[in-house]
PDB file of N, CA and C in Angstrom:
ATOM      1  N   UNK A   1      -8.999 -11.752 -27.002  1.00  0.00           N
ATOM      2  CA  UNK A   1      -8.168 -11.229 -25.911  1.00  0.00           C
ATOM      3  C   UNK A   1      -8.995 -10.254 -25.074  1.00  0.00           C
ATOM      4  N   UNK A   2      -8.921 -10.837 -23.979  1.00  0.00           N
ATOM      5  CA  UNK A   2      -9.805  -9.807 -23.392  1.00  0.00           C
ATOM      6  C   UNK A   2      -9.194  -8.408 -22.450  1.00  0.00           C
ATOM      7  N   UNK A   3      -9.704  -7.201 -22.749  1.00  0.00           N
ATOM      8  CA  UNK A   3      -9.041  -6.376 -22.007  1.00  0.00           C
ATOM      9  C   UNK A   3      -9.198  -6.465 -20.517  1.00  0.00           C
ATOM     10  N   UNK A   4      -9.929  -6.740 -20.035  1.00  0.00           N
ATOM     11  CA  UNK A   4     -10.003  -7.434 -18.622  1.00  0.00           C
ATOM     12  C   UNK A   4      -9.119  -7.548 -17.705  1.00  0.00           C
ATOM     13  N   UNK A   5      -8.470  -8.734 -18.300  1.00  0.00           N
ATOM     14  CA  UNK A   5      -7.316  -9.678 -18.053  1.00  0.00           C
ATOM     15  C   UNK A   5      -6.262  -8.845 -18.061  1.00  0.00           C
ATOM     16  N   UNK A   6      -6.065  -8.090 -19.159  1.00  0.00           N
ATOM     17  CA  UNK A   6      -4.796  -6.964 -18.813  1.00  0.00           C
ATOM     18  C   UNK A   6      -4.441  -6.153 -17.467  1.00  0.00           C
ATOM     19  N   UNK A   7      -5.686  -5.462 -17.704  1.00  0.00           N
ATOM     20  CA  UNK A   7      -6.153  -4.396 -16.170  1.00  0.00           C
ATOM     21  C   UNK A   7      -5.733  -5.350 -14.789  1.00  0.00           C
ATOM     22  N   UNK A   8      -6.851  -6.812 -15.044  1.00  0.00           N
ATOM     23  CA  UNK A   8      -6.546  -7.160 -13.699  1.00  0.00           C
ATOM     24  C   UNK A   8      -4.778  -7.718 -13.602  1.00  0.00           C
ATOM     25  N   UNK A   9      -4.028  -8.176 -14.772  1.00  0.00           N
ATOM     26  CA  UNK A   9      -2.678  -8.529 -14.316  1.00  0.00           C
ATOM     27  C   UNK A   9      -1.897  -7.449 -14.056  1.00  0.00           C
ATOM     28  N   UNK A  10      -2.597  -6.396 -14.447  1.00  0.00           N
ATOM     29  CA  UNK A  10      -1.224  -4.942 -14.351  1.00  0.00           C
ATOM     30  C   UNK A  10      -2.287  -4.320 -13.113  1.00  0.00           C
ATOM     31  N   UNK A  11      -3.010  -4.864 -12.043  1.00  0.00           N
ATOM     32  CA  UNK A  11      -3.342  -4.210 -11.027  1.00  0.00           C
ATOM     33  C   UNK A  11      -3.149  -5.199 -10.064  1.00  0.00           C
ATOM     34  N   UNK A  12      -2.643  -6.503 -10.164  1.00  0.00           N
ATOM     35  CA  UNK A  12      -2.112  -7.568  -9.462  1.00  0.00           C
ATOM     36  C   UNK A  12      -0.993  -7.370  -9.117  1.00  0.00           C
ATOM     37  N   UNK A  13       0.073  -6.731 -10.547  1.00  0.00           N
ATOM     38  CA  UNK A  13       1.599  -6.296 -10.223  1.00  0.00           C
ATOM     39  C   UNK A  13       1.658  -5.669  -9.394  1.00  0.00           C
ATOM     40  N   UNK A  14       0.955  -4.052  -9.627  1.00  0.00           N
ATOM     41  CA  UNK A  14       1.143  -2.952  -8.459  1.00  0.00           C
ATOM     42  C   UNK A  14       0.652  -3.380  -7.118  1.00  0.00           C
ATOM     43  N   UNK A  15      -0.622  -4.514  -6.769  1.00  0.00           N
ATOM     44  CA  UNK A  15      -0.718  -4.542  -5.592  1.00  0.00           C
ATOM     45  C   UNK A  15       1.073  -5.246  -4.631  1.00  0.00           C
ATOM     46  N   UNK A  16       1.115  -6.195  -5.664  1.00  0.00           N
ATOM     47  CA  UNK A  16       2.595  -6.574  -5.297  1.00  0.00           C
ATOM     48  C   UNK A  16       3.273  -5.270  -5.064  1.00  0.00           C
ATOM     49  N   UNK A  17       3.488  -4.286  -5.563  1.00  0.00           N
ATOM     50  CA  UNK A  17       4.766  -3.151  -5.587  1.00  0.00           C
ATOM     51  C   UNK A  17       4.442  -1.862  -4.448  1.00  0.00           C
ATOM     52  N   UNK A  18       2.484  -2.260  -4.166  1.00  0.00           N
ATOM     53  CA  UNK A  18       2.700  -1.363  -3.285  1.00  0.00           C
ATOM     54  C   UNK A  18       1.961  -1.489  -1.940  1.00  0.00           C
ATOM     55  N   UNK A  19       1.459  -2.926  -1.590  1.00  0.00           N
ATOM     56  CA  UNK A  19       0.727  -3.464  -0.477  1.00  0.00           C
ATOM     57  C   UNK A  19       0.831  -3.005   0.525  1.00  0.00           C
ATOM     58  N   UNK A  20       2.288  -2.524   0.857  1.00  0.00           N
ATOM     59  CA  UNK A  20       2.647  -2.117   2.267  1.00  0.00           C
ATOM     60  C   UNK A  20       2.860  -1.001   2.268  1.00  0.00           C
ATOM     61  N   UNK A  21       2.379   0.053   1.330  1.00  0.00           N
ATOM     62  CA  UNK A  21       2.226   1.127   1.401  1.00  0.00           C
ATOM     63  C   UNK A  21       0.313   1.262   1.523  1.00  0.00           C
ATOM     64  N   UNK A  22      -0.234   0.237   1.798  1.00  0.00           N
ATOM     65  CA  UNK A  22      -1.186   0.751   1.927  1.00  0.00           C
ATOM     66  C   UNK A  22      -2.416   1.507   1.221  1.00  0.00           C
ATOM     67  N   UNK A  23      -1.848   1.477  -0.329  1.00  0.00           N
ATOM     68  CA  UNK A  23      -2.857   2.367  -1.327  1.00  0.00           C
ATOM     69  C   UNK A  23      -4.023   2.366  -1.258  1.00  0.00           C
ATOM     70  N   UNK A  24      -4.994   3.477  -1.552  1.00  0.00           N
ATOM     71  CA  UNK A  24      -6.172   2.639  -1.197  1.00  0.00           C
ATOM     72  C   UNK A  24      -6.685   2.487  -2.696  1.00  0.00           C
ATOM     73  N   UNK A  25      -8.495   1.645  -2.988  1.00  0.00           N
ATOM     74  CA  UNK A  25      -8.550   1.050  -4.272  1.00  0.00           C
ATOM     75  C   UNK A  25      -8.728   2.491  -5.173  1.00  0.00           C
ATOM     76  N   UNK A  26      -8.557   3.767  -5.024  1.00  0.00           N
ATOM     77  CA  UNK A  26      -8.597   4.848  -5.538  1.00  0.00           C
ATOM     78  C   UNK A  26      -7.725   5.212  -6.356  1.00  0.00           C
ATOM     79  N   UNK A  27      -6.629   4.879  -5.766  1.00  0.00           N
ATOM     80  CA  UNK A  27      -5.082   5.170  -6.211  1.00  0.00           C
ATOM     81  C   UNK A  27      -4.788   4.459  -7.347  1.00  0.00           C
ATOM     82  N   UNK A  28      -5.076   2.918  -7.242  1.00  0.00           N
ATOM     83  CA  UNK A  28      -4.753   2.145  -8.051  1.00  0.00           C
ATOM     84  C   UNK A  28      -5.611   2.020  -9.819  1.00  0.00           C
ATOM     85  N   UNK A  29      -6.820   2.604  -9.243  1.00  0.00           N
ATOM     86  CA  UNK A  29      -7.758   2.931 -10.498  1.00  0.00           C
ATOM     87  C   UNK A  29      -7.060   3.478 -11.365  1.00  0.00           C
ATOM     88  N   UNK A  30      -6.855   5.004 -10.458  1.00  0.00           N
ATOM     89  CA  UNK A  30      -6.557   6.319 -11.033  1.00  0.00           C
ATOM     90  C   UNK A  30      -5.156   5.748 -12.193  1.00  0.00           C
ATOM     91  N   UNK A  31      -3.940   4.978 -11.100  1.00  0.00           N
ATOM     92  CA  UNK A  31      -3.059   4.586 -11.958  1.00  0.00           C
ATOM     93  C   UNK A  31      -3.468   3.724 -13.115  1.00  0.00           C
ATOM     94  N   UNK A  32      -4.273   2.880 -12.903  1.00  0.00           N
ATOM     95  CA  UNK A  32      -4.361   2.142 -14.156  1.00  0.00           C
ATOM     96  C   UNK A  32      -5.712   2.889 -15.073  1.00  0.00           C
ATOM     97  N   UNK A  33      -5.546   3.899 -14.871  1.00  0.00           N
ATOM     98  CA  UNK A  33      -6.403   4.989 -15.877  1.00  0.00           C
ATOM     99  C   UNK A  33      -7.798   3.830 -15.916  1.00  0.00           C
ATOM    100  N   UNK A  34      -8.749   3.728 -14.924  1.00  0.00           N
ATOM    101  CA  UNK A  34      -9.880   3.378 -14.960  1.00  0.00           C
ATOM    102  C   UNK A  34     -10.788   3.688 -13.775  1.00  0.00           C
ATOM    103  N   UNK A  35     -12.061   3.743 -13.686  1.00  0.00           N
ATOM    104  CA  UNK A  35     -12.802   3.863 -12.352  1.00  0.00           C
ATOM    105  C   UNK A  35     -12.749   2.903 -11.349  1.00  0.00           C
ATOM    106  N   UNK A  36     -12.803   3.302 -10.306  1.00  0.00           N
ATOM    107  CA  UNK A  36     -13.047   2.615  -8.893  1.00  0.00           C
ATOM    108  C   UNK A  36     -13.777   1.196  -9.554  1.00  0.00           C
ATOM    109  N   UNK A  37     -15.023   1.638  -9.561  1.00  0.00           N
ATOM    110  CA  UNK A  37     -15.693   0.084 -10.000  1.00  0.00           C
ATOM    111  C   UNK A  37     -15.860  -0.389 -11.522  1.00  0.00           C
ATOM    112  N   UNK A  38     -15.277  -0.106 -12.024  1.00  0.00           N
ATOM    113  CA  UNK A  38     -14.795  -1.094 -12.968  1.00  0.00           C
ATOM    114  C   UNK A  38     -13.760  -1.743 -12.713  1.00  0.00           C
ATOM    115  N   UNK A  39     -12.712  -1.586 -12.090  1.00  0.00           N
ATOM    116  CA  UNK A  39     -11.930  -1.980 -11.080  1.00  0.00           C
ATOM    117  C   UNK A  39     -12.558  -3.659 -10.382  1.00  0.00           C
ATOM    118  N   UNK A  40     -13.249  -2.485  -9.677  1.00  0.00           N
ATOM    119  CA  UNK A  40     -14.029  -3.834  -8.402  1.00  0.00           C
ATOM    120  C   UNK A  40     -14.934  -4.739  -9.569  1.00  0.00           C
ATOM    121  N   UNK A  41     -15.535  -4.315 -10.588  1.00  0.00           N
ATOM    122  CA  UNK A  41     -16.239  -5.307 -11.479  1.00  0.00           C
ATOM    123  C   UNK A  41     -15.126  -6.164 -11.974  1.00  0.00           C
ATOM    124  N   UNK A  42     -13.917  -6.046 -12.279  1.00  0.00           N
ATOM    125  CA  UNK A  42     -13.121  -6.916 -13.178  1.00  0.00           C
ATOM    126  C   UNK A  42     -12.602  -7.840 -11.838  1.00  0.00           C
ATOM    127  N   UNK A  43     -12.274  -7.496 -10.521  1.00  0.00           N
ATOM    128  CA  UNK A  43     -11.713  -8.250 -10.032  1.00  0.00           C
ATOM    129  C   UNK A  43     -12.591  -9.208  -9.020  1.00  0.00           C
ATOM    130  N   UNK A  44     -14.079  -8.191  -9.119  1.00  0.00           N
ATOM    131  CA  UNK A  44     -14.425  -9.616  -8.672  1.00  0.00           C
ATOM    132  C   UNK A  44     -14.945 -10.642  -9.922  1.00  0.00           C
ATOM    133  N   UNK A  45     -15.278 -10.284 -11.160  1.00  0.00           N
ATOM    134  CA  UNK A  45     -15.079 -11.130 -12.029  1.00  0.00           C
ATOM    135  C   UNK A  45     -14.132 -12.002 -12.216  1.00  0.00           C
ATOM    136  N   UNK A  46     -12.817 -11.649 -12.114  1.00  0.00           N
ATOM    137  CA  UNK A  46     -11.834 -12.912 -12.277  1.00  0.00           C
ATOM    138  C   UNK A  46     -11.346 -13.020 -11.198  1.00  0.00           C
ATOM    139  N   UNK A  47     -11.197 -12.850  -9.792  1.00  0.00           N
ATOM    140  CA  UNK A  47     -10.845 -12.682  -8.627  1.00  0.00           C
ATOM    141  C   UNK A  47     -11.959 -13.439  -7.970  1.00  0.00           C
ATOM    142  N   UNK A  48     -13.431 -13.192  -8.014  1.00  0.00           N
ATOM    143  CA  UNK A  48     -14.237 -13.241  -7.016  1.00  0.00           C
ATOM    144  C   UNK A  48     -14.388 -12.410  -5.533  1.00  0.00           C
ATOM    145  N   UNK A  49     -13.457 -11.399  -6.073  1.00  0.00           N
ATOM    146  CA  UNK A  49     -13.376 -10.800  -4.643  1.00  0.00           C
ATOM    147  C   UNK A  49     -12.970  -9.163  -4.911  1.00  0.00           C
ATOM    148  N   UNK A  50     -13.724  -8.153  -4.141  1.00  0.00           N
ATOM    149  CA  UNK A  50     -13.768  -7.621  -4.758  1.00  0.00           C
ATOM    150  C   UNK A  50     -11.807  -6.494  -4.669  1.00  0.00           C
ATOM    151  N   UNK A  51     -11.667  -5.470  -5.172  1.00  0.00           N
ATOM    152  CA  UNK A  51     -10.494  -4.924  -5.885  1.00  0.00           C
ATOM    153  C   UNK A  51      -9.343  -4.594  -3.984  1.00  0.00           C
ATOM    154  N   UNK A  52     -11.119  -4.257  -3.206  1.00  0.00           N
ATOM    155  CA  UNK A  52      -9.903  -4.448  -1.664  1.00  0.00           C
ATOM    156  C   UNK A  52      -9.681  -5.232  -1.102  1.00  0.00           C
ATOM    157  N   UNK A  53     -11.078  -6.576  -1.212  1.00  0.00           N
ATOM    158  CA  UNK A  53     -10.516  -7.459  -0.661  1.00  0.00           C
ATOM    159  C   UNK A  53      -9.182  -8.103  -1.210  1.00  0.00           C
ATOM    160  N   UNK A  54      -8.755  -8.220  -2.884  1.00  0.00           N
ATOM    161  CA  UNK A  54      -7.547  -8.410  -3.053  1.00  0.00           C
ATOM    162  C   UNK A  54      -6.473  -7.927  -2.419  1.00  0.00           C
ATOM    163  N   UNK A  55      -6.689  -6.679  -2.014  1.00  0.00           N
ATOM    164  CA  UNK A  55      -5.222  -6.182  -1.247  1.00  0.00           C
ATOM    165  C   UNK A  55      -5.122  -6.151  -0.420  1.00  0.00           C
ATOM    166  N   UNK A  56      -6.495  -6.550   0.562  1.00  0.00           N
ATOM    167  CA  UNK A  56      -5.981  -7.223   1.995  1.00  0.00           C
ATOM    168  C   UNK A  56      -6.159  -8.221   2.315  1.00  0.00           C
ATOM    169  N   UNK A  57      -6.122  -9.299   1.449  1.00  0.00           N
ATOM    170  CA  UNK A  57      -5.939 -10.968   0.877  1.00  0.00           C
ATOM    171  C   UNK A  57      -4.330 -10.847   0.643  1.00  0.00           C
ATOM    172  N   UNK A  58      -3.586  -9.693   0.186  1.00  0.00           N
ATOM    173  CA  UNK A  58      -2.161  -9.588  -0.159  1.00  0.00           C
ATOM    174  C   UNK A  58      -1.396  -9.454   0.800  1.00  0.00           C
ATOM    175  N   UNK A  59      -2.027  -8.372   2.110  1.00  0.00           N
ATOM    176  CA  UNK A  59      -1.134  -7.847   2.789  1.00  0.00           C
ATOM    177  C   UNK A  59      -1.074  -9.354   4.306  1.00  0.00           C
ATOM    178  N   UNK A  60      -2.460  -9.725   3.894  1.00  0.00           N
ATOM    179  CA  UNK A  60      -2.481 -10.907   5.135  1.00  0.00           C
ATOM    180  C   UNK A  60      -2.011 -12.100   4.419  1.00  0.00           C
ATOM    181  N   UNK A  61      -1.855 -12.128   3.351  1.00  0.00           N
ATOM    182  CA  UNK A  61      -0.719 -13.636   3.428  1.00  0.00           C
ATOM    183  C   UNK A  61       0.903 -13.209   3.683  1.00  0.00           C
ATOM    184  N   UNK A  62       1.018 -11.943   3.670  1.00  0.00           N
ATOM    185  CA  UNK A  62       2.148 -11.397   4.004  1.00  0.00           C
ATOM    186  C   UNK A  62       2.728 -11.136   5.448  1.00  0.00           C
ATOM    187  N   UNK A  63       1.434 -10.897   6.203  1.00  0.00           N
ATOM    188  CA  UNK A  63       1.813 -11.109   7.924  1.00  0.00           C
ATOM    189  C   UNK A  63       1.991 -12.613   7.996  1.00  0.00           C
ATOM    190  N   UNK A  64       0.997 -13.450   7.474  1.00  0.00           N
ATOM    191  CA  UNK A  64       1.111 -15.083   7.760  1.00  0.00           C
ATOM    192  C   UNK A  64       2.265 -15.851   7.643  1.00  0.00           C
ATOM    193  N   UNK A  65       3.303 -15.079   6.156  1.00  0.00           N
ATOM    194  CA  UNK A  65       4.324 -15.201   5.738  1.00  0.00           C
ATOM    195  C   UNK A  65       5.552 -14.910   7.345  1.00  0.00           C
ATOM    196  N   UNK A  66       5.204 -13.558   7.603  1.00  0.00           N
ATOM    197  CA  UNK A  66       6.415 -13.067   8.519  1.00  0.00           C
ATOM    198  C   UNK A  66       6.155 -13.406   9.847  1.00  0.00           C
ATOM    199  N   UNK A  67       4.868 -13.971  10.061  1.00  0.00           N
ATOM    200  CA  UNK A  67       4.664 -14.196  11.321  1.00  0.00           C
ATOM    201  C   UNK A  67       5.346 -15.915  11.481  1.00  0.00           C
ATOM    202  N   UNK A  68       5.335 -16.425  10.278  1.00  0.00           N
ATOM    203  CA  UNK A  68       5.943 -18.178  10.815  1.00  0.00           C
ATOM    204  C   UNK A  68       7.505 -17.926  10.280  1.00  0.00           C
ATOM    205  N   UNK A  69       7.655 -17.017   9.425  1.00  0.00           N
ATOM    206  CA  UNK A  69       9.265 -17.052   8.902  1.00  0.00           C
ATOM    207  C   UNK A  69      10.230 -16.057   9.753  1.00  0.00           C
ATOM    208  N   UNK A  70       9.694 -14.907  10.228  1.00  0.00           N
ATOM    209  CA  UNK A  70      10.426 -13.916  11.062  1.00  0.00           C
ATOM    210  C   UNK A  70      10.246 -13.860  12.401  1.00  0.00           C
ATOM    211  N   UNK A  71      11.430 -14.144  13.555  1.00  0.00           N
ATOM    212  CA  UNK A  71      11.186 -14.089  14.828  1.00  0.00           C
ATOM    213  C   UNK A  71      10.650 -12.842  15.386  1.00  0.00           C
ATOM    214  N   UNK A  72      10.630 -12.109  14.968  1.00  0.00           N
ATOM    215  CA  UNK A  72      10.474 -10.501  15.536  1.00  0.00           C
ATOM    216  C   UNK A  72       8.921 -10.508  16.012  1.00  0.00           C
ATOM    217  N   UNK A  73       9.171  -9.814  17.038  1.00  0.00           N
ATOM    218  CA  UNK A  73       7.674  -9.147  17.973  1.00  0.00           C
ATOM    219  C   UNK A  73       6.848  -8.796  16.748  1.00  0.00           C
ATOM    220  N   UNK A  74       5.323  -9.636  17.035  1.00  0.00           N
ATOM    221  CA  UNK A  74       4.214  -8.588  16.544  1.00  0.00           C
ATOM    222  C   UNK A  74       4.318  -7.272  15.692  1.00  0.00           C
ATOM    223  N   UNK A  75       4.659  -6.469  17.358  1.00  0.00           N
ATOM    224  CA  UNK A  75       4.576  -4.687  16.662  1.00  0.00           C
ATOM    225  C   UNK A  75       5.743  -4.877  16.005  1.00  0.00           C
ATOM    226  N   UNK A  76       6.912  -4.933  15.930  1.00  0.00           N
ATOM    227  CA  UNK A  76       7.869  -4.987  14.886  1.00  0.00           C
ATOM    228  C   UNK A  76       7.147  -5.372  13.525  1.00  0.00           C
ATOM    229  N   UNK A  77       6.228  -6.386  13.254  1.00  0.00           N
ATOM    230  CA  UNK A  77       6.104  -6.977  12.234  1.00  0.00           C
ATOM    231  C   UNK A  77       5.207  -6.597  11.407  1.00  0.00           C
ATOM    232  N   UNK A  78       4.014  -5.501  12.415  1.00  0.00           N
ATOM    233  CA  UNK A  78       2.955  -4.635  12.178  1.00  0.00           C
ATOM    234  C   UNK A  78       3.439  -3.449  11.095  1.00  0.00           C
ATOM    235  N   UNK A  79       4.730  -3.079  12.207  1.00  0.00           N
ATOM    236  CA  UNK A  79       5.389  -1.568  11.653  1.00  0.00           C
ATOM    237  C   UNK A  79       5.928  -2.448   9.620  1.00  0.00           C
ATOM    238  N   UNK A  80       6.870  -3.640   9.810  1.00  0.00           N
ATOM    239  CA  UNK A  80       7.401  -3.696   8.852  1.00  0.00           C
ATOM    240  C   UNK A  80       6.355  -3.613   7.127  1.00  0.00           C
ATOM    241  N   UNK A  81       4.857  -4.478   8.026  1.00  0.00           N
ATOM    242  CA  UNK A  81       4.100  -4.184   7.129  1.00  0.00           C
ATOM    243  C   UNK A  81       3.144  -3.187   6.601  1.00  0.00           C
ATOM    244  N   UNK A  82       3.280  -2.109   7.078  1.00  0.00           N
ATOM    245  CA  UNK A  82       2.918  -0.453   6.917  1.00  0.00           C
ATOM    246  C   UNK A  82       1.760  -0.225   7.454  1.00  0.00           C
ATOM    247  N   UNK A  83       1.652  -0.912   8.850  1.00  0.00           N
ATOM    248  CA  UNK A  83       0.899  -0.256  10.125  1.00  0.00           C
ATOM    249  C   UNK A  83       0.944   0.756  10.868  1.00  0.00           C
ATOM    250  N   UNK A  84       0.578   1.595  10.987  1.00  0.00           N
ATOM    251  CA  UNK A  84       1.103   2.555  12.237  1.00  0.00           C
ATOM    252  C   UNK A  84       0.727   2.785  13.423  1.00  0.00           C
ATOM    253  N   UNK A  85      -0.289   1.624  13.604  1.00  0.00           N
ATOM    254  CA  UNK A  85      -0.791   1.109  14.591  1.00  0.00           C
ATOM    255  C   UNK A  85      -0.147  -0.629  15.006  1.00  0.00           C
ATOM    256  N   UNK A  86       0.174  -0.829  15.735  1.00  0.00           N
ATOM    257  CA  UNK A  86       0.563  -2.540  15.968  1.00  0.00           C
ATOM    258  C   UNK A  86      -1.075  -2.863  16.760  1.00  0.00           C
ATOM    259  N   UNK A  87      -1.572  -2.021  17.325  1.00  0.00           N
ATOM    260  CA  UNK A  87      -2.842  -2.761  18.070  1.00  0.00           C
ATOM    261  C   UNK A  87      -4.234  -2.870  16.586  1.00  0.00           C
ATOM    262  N   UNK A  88      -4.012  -2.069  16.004  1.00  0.00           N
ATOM    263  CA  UNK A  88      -4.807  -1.799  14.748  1.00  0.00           C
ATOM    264  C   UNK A  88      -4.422  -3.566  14.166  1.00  0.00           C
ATOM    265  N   UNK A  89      -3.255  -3.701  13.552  1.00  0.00           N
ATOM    266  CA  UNK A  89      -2.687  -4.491  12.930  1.00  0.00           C
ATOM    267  C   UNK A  89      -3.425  -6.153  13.363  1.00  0.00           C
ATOM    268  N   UNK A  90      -3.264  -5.744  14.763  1.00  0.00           N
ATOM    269  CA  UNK A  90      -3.459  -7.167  15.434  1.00  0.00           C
ATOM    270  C   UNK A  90      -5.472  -7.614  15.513  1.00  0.00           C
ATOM    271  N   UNK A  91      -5.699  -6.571  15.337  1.00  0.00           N
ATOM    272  CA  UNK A  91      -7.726  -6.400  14.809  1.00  0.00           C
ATOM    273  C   UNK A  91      -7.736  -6.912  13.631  1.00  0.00           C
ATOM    274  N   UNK A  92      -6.862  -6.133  12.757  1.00  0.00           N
ATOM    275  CA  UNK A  92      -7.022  -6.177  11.288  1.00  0.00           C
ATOM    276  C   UNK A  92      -6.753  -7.910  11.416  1.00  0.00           C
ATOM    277  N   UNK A  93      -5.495  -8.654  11.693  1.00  0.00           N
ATOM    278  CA  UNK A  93      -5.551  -9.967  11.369  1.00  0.00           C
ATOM    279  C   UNK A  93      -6.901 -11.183  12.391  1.00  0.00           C
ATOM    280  N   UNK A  94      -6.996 -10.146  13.416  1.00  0.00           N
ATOM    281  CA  UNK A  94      -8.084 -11.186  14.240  1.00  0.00           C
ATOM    282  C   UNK A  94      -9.190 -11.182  13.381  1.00  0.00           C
ATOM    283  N   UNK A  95      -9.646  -9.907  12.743  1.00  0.00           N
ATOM    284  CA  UNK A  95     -10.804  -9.676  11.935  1.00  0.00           C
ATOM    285  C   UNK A  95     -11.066 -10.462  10.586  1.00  0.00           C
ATOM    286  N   UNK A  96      -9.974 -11.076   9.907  1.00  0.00           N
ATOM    287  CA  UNK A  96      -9.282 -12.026   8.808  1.00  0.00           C
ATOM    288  C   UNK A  96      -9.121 -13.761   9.012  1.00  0.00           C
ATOM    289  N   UNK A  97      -8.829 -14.051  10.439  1.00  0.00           N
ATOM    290  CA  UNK A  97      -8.204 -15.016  11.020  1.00  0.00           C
ATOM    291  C   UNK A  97      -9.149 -15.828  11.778  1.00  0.00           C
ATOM    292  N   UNK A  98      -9.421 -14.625  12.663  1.00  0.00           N
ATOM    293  CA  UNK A  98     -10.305 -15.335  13.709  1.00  0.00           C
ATOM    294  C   UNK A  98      -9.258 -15.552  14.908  1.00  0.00           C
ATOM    295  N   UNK A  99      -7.960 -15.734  14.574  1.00  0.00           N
ATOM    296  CA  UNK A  99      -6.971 -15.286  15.933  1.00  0.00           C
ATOM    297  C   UNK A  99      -6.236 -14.262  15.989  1.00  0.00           C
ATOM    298  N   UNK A 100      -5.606 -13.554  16.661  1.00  0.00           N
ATOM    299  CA  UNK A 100      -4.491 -12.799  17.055  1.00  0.00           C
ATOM    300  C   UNK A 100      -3.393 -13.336  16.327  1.00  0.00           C
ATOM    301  N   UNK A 101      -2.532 -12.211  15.979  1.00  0.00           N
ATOM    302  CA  UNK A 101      -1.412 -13.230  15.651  1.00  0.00           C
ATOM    303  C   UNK A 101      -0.188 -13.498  15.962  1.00  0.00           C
ATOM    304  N   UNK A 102      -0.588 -13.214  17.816  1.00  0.00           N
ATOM    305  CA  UNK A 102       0.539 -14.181  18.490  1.00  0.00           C
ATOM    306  C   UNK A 102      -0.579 -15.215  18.529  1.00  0.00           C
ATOM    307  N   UNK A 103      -1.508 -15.860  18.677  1.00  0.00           N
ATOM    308  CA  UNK A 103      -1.798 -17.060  18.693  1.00  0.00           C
ATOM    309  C   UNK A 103      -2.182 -18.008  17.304  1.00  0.00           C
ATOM    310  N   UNK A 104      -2.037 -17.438  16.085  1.00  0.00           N
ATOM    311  CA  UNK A 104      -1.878 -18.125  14.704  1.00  0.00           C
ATOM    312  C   UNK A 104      -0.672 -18.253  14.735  1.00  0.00           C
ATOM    313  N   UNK A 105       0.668 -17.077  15.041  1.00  0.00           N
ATOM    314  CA  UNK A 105       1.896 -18.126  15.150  1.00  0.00           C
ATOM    315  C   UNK A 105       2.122 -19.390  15.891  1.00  0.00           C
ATOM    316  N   UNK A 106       1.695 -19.113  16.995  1.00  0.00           N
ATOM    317  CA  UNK A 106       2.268 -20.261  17.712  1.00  0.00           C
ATOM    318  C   UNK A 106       1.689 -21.824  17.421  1.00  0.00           C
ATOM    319  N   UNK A 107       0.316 -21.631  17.065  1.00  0.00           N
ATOM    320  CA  UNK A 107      -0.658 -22.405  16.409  1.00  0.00           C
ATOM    321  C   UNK A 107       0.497 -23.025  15.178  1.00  0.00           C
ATOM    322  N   UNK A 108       0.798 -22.012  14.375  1.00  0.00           N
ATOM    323  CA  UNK A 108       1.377 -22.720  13.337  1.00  0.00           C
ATOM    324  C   UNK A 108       2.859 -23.205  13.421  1.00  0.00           C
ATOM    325  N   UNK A 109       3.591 -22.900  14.648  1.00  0.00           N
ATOM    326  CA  UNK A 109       4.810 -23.220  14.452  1.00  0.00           C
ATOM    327  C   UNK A 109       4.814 -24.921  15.783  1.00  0.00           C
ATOM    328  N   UNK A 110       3.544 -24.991  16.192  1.00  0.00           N
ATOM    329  CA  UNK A 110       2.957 -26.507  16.518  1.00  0.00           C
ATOM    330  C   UNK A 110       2.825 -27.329  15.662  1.00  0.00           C
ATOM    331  N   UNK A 111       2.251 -26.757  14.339  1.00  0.00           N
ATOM    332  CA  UNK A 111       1.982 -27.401  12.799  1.00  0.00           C
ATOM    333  C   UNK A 111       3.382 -28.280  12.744  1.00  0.00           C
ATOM    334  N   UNK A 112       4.067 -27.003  12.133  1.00  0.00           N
ATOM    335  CA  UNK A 112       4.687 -27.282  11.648  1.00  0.00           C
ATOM    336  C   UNK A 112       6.021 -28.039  12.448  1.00  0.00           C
ATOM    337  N   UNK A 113       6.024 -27.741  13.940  1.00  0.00           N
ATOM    338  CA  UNK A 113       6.983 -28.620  14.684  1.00  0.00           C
ATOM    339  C   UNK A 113       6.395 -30.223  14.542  1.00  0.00           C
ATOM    340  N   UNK A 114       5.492 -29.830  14.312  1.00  0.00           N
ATOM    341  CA  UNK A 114       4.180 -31.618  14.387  1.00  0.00           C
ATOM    342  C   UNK A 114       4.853 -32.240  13.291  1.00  0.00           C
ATOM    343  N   UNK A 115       4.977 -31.367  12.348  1.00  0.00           N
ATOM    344  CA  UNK A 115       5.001 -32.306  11.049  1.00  0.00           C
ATOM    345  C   UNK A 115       6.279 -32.453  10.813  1.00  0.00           C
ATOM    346  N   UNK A 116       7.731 -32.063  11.502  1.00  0.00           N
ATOM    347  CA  UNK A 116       9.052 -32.140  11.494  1.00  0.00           C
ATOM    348  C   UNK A 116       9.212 -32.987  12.254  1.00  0.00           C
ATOM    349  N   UNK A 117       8.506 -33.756  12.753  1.00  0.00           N
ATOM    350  CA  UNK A 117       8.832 -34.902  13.976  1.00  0.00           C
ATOM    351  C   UNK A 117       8.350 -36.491  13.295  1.00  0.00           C
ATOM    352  N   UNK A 118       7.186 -36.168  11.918  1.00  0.00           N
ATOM    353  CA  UNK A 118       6.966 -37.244  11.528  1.00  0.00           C
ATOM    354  C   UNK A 118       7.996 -37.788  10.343  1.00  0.00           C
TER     355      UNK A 118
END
C-alpha cells in the first residue's frame, strides 16, 4: 500500500472542496501535513502534472463545464468561479485553450448543435 496514493486521493478531494476558492499549492500541503514538493513529487508521479497544474486542470474543466452548460455572461461566470478579475479569467483560459472563452463556447455549442442534427 502505498502512502502516496493516500496523500494524492485526500489532495484530489480538497482540490474538489476548494478550487474556487483558489488555494494556493501551500495551503493544501500545509493541510495535508506535508511539504510543498513532496506534494508536487507525488502528483506529478501519479498525475504527471505537477500539484498546480492539477488545480488549474480542475478549475478549467470547470469554466469548460459552465461555459457550454450555463447561459450567463463570461464575467458572471469568471466571478462564479472565484475570479476577481473577469479580464484576468479570460487570459487565464486563453493561456490554457488557446481561445477566449466567448469563442470556445460558441465553437462548442456548433459541436454540439452539429452533432444534434445528425
Amino acid at each position: 500500500d502505498d502512502p502516496r496514493t493516500d496523500v494524492f486521493a485526500r489532495f484530489r478531494m480538497m482540490v474538489e472542496d476548494h478550487f474556487i476558492e483558489h488555494w494556493p499549492v501551500s495551503r493544501y500541503a500545509q493541510a495535508l501535513a506535508t511539504s510543498e514538493s513532496r506534494l508536487d513529487r507525488i502528483c506529478r508521479s501519479l498525475a504527471g502534472h505537477s500539484a498546480f497544474e492539477v488545480i488549474q486542470n480542475r478549475v478549467l474543466l470547470e469554466a469548460r463545464r459552465k461555459l457550454v452548460h450555463v447561459g450567463a455572461p463570461v464575467s458572471a461566470l469568471a466571478y462564479e468561479l472565484g475570479f476577481e478579475d473577469p479580464a484576468y479569467f479570460c487570459r487565464f483560459f486563453k493561456r490554457h485553450t488557446g481561445r477566449t472563452p466567448s469563442e470556445w463556447r460558441k465553437e462548442q455549442r456548433e459541436r454540439l448543435s452539429g452533432l444534434a442534427q445528425v
